[in-house]
C-alpha atoms as a PDB file:
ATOM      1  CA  UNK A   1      10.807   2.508  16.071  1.00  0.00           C
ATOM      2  CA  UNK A   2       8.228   4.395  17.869  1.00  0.00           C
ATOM      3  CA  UNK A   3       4.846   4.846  17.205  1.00  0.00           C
ATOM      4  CA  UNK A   4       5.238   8.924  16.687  1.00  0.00           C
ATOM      5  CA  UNK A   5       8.862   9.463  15.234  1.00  0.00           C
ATOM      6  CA  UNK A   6      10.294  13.130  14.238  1.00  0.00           C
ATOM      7  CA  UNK A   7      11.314  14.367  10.767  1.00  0.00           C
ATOM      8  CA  UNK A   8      14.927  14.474  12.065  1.00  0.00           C
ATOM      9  CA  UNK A   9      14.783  10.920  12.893  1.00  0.00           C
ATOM     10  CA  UNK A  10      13.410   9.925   9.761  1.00  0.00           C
ATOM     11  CA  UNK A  11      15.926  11.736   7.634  1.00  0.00           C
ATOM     12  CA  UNK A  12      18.224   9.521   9.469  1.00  0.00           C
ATOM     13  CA  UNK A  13      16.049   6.413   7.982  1.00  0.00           C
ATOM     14  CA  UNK A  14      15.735   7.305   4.069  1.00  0.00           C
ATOM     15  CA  UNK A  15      17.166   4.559   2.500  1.00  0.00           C
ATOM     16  CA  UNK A  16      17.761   1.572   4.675  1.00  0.00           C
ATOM     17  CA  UNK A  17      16.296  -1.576   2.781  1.00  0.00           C
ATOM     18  CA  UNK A  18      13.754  -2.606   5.819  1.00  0.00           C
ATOM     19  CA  UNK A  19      11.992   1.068   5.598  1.00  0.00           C
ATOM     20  CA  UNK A  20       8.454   1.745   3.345  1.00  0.00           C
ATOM     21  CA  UNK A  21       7.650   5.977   3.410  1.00  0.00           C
ATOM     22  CA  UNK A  22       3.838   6.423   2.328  1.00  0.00           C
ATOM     23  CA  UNK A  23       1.925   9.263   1.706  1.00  0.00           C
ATOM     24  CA  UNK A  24      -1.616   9.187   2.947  1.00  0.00           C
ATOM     25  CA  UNK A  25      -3.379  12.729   1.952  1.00  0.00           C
ATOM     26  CA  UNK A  26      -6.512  13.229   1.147  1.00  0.00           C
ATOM     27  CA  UNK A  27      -8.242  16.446   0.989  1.00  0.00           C
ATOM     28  CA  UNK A  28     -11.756  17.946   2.003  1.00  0.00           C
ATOM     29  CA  UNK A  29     -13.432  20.648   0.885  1.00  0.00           C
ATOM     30  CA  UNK A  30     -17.175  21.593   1.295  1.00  0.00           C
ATOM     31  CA  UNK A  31     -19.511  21.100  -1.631  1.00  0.00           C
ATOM     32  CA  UNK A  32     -23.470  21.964  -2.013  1.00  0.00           C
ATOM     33  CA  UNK A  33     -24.192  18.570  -1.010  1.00  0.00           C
ATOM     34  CA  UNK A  34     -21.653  18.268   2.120  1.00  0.00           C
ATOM     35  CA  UNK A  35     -17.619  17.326   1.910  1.00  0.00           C
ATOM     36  CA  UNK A  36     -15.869  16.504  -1.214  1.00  0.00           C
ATOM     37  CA  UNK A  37     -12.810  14.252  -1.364  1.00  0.00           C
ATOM     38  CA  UNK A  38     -10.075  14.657  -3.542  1.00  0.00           C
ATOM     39  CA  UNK A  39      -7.157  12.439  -3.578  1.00  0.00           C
ATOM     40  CA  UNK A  40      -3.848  13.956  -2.759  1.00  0.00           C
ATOM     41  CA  UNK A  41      -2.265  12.260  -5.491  1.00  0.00           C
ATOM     42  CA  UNK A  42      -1.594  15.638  -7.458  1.00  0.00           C
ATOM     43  CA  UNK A  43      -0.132  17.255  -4.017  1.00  0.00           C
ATOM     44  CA  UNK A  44       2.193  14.246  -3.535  1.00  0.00           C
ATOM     45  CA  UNK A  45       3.458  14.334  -7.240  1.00  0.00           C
ATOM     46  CA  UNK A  46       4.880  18.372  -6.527  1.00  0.00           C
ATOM     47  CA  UNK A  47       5.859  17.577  -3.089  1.00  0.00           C
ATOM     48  CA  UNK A  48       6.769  14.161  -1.240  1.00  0.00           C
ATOM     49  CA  UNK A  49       9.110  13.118   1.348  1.00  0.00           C
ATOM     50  CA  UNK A  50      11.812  10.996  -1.310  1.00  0.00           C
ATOM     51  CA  UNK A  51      11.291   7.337  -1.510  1.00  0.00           C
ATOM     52  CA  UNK A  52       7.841   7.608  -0.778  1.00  0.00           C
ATOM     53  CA  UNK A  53       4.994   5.985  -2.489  1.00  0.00           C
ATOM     54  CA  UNK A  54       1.417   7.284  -2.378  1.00  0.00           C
ATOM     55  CA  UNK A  55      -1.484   5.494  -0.497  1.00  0.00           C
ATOM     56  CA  UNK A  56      -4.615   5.853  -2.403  1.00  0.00           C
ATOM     57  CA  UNK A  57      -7.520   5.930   0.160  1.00  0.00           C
ATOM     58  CA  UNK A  58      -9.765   7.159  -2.386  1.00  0.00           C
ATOM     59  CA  UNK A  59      -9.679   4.249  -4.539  1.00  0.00           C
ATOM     60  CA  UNK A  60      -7.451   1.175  -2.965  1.00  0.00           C
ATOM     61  CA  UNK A  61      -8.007   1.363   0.681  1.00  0.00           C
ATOM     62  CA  UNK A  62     -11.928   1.010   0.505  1.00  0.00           C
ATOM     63  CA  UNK A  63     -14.208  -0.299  -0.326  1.00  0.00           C
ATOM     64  CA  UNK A  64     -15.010   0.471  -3.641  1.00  0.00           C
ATOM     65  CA  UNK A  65     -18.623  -1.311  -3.643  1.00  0.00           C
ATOM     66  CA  UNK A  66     -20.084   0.378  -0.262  1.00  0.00           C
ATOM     67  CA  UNK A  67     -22.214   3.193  -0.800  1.00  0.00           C
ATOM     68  CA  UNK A  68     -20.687   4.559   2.116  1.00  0.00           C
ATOM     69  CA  UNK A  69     -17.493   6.571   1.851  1.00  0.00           C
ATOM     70  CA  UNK A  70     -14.066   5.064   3.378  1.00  0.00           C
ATOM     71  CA  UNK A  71     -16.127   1.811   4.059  1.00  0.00           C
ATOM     72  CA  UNK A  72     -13.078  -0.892   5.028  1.00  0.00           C
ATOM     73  CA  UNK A  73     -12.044  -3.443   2.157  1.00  0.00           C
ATOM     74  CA  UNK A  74     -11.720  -6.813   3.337  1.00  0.00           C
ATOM     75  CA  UNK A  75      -8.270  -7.560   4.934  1.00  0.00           C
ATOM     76  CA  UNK A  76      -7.378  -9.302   1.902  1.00  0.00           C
ATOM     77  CA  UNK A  77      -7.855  -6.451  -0.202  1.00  0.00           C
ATOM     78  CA  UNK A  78      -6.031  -4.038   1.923  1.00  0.00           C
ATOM     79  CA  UNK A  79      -3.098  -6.661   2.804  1.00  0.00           C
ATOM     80  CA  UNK A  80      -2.971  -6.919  -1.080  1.00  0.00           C
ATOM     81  CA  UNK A  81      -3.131  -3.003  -2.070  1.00  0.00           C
ATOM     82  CA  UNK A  82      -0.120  -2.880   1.097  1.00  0.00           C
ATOM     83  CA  UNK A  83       1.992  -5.182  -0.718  1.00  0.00           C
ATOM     84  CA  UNK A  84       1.860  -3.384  -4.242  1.00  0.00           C
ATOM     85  CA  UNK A  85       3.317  -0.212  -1.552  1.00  0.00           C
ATOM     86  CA  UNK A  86       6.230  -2.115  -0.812  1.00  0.00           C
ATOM     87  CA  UNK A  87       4.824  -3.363   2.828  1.00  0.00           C
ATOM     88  CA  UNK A  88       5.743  -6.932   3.834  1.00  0.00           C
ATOM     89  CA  UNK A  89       6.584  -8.416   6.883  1.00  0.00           C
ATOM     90  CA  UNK A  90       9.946  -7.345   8.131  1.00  0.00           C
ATOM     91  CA  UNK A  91       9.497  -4.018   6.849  1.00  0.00           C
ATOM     92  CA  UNK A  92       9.216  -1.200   8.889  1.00  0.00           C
ATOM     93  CA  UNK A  93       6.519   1.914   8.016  1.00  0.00           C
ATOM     94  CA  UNK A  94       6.259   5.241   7.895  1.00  0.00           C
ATOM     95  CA  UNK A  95       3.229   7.044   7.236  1.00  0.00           C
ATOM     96  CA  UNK A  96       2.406  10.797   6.718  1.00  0.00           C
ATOM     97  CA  UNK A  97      -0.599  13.235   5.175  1.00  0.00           C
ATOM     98  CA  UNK A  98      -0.111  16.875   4.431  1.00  0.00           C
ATOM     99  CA  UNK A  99      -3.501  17.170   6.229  1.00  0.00           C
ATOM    100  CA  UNK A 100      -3.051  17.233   9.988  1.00  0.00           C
ATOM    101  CA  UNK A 101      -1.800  13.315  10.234  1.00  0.00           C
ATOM    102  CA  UNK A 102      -5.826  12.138  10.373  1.00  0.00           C
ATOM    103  CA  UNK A 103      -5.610  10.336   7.241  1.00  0.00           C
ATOM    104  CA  UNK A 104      -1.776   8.985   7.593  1.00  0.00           C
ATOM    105  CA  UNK A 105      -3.633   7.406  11.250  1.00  0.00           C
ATOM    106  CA  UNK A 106      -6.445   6.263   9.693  1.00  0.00           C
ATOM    107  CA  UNK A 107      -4.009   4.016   7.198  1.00  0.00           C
ATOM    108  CA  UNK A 108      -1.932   3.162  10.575  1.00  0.00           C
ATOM    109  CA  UNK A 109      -5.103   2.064  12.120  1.00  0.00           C
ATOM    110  CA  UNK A 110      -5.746  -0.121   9.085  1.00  0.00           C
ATOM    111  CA  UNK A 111      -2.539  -1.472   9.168  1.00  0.00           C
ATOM    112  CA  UNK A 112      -3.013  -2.455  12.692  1.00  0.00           C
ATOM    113  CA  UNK A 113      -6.267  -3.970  11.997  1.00  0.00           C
ATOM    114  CA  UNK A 114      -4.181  -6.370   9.998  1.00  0.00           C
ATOM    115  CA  UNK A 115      -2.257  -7.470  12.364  1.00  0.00           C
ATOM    116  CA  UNK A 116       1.121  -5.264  11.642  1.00  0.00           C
ATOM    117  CA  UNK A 117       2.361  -3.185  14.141  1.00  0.00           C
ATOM    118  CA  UNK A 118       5.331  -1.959  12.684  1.00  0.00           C
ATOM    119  CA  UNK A 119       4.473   1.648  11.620  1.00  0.00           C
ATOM    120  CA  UNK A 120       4.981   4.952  12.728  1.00  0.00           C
ATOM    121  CA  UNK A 121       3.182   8.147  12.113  1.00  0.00           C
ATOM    122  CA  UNK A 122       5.472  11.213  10.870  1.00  0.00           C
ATOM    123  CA  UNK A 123       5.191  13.859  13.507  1.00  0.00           C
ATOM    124  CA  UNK A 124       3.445  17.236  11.492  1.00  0.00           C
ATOM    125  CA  UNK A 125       3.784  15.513   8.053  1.00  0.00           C
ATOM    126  CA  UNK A 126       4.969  16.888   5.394  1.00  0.00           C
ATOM    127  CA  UNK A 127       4.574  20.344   6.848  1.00  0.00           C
ATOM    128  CA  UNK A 128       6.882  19.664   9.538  1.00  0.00           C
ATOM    129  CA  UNK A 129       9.279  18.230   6.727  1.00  0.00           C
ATOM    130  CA  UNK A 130       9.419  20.994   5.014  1.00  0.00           C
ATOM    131  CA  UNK A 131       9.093  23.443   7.941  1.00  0.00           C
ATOM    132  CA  UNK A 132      12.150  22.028   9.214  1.00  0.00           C
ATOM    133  CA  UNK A 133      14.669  21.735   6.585  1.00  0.00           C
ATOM    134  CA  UNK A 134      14.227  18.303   5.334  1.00  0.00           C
ATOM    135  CA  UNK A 135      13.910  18.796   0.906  1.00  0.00           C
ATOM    136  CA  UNK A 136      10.891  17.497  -0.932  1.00  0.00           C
ATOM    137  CA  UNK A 137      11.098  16.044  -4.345  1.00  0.00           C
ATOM    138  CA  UNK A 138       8.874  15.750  -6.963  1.00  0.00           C
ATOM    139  CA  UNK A 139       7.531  13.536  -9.601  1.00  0.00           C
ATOM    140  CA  UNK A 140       5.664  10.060  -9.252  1.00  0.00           C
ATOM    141  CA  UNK A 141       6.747   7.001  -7.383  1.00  0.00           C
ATOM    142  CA  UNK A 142       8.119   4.499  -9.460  1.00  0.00           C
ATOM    143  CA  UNK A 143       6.740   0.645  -9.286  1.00  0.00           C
ATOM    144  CA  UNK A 144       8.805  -1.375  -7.430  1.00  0.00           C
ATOM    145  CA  UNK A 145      11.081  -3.444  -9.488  1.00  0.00           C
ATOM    146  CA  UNK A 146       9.930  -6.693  -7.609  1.00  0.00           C
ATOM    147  CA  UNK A 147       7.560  -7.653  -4.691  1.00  0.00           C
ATOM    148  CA  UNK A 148       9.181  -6.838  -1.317  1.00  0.00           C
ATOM    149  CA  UNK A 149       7.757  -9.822  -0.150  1.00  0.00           C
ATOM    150  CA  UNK A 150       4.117 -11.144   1.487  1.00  0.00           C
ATOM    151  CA  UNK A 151       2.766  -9.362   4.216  1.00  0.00           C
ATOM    152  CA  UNK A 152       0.962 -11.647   6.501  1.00  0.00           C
ATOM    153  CA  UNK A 153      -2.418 -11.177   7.681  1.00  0.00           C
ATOM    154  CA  UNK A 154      -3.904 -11.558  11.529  1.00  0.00           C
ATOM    155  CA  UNK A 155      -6.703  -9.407  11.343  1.00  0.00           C
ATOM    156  CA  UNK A 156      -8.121  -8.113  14.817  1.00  0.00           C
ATOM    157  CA  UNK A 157     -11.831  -7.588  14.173  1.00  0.00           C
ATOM    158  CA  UNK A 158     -12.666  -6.899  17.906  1.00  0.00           C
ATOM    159  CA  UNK A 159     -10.815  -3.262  16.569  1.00  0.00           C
ATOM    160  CA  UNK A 160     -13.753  -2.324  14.548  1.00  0.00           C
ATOM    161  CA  UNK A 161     -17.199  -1.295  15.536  1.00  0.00           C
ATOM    162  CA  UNK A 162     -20.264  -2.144  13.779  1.00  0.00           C
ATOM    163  CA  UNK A 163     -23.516  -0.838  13.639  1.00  0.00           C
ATOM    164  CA  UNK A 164     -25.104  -2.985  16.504  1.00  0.00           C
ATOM    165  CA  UNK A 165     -21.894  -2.561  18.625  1.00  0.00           C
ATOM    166  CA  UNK A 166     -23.307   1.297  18.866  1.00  0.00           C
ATOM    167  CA  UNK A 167     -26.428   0.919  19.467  1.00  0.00           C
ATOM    168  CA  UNK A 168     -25.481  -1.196  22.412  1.00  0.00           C
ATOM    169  CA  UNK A 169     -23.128   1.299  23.463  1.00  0.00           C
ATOM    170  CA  UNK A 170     -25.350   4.110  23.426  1.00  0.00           C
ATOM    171  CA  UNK A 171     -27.319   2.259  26.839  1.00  0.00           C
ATOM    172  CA  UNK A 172     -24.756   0.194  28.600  1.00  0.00           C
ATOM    173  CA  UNK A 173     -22.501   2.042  30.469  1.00  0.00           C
ATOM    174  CA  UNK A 174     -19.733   0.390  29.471  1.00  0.00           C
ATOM    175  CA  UNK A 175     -18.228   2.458  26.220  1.00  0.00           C
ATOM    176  CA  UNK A 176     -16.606   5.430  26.075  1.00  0.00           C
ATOM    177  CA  UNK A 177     -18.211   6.771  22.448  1.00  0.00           C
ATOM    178  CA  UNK A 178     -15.664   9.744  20.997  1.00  0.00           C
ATOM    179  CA  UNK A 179     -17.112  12.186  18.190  1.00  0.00           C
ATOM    180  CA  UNK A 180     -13.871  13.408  16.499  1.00  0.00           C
ATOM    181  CA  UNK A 181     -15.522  15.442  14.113  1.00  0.00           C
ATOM    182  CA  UNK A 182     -15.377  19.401  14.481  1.00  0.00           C
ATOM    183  CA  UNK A 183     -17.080  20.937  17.319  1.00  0.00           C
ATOM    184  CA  UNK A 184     -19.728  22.716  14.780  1.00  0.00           C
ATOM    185  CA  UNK A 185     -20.202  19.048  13.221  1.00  0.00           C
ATOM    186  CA  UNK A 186     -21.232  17.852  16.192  1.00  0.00           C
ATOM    187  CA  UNK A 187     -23.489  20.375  17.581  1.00  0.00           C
ATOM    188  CA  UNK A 188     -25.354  20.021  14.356  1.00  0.00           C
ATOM    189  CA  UNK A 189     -24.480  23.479  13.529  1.00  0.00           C
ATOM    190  CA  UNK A 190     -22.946  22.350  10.198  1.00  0.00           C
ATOM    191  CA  UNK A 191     -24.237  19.714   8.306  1.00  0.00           C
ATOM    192  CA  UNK A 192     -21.774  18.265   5.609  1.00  0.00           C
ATOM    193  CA  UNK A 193     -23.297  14.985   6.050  1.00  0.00           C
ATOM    194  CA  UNK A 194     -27.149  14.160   5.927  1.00  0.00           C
ATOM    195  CA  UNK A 195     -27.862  14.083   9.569  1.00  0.00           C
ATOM    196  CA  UNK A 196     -26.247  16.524  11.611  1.00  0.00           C
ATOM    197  CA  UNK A 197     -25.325  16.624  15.484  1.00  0.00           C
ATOM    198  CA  UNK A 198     -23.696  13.177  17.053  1.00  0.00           C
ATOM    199  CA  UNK A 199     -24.671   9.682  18.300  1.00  0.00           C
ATOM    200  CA  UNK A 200     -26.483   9.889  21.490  1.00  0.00           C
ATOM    201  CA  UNK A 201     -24.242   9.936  24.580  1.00  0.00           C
ATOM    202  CA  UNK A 202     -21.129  10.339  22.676  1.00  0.00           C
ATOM    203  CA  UNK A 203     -18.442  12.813  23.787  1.00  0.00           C
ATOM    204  CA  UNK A 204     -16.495  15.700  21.382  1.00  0.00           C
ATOM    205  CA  UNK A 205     -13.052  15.915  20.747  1.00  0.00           C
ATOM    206  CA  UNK A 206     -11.758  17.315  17.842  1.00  0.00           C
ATOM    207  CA  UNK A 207      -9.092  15.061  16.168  1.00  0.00           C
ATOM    208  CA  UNK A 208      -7.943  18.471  14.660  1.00  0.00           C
ATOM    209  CA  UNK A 209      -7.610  19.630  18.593  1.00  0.00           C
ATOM    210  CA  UNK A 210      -4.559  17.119  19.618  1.00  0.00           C
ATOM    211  CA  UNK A 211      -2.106  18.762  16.839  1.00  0.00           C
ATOM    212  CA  UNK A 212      -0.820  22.533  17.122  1.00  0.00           C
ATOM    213  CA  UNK A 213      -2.582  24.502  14.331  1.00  0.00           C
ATOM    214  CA  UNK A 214       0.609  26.480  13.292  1.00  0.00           C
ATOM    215  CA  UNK A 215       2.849  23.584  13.121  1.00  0.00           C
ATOM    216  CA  UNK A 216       0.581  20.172  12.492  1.00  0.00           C
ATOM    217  CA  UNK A 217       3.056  18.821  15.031  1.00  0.00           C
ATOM    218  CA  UNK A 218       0.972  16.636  17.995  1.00  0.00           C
ATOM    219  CA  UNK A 219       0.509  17.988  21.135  1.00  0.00           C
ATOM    220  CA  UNK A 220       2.114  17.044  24.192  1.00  0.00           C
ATOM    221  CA  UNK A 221       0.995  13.461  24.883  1.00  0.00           C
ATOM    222  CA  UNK A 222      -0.049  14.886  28.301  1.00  0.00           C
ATOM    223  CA  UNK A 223      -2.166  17.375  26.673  1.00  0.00           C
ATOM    224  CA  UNK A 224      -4.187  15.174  24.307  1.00  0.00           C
ATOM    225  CA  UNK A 225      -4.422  12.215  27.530  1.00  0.00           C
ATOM    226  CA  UNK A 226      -6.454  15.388  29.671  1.00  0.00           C
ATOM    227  CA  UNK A 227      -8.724  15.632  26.546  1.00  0.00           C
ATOM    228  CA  UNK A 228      -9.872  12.367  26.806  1.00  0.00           C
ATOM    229  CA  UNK A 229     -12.826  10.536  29.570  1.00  0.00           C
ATOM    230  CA  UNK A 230     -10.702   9.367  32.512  1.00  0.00           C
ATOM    231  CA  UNK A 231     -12.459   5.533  31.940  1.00  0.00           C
ATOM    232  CA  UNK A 232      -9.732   3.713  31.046  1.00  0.00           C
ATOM    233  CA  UNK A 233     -12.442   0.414  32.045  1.00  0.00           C
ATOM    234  CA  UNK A 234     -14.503   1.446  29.500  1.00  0.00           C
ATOM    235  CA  UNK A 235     -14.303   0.390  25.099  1.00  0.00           C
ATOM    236  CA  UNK A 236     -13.897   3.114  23.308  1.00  0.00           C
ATOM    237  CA  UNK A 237     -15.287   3.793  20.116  1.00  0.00           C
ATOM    238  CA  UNK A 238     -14.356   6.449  18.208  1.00  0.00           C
ATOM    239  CA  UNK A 239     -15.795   7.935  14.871  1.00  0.00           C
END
């Protein structure tokens, strides 16, 4: 399976025994106070890809006790919340967002983390799904009957940046920092958080930018590889 695969390809899928389908949207709209989150849950109950269960990154996938928002939850936590999905080892995953694929990459990024490579992101989610002929169906996912098994967990921590890994980065040469955040966000022109502009020294690039507006398809990969610093030396960090 590879790491982007089509809708056509996936309609091909639905069904075989080894194959988890989760939904990953979550929406943002701008409040008085900056960005408000709502879950896609409501979205995915009148439209999902069939056989798909809904990834809750508004209550599941976090942490629940950081006063930041989207804070990770221990590996434990998210290896447990993956297995209630239907994810175990052997299984292969799909994931998908009716929001541009940024949320379905974050989960594939978590999953990663974990030490499971075996997922895919849905080229254009759901748009492309429906865009291209493929049904939706409606209603909620059912529980599974039974666990689909244990998912182990190797997590990679050198994937995840903390606070003092930044700091360092802003002076050393030696990390490529990536803004991914609107244009507008970064130049401190909007502020939907409670500092506006970037972290010294880091560089812009839309994640919105690497998919085709019209479509929510990815761009070329040749495309999105000019968009980013040629340092393929350096760590890169993005946020």
């Amino acid at each position: 399976m590879d790491t982007l695969v089509t809708t056509q390809w996936l309609a091909g899928e639905l069904g075989a025994e080894d194959l988890v389908v989760l939904d990953c949207t979550i929406f943002l709209h701008m409040g008085d106070d900056g960005y408000i989150s709502k879950s896609g849950l409501e979205n995915f109950e009148a439209a999902h890809i069939a056989g798909a269960a809904f990834a809750d990154l508004n209550e599941e996938l976090v942490d629940a006790t950081s006063k930041l928002r989207y804070a990770l939850p221990t590996p434990e936590r998210f290896g447990a919340a993956m297995e209630r999905l239907g994810v175990a080892d052997g299984k292969r995953v799909v994931l998908y967002d009716d929001n541009n694929s940024m949320w379905a990459a974050r989960v594939w990024f978590m999953l990663r983390w974990v030490g499971f490579d075996d997922a895919a992101l849905l080229d254009g989610g759901l748009k492309a799904w429906k865009a291209q002929g493929h049904p939706p169906e409606s209603g909620t996912s059912a529980p599974a009957a039974q666990p689909a098994g244990s998912l182990s967990l190797n997590p990679r921590p050198e994937m995840i940046a903390d606070k003092a890994d930044v700091l360092a980065a802003i002076s050393d040469g030696a990390t490529c920092l990536i803004d991914a955040l609107p244009a507008a966000v970064f130049n401190g022109k909007a502020e939907p958080y409670a500092r506006p502009g970037h972290i010294p020294g880091a560089v812009n690039i839309a994640a919105t930018s690497m998919v085709d507006a019209d479509t929510a398809l990815f761009k070329p990969a040749d495309d999105i590889r000019a968009m980013l610093p040629n340092r393929p030396e350096a760590r890169t960090v993005a946020y």
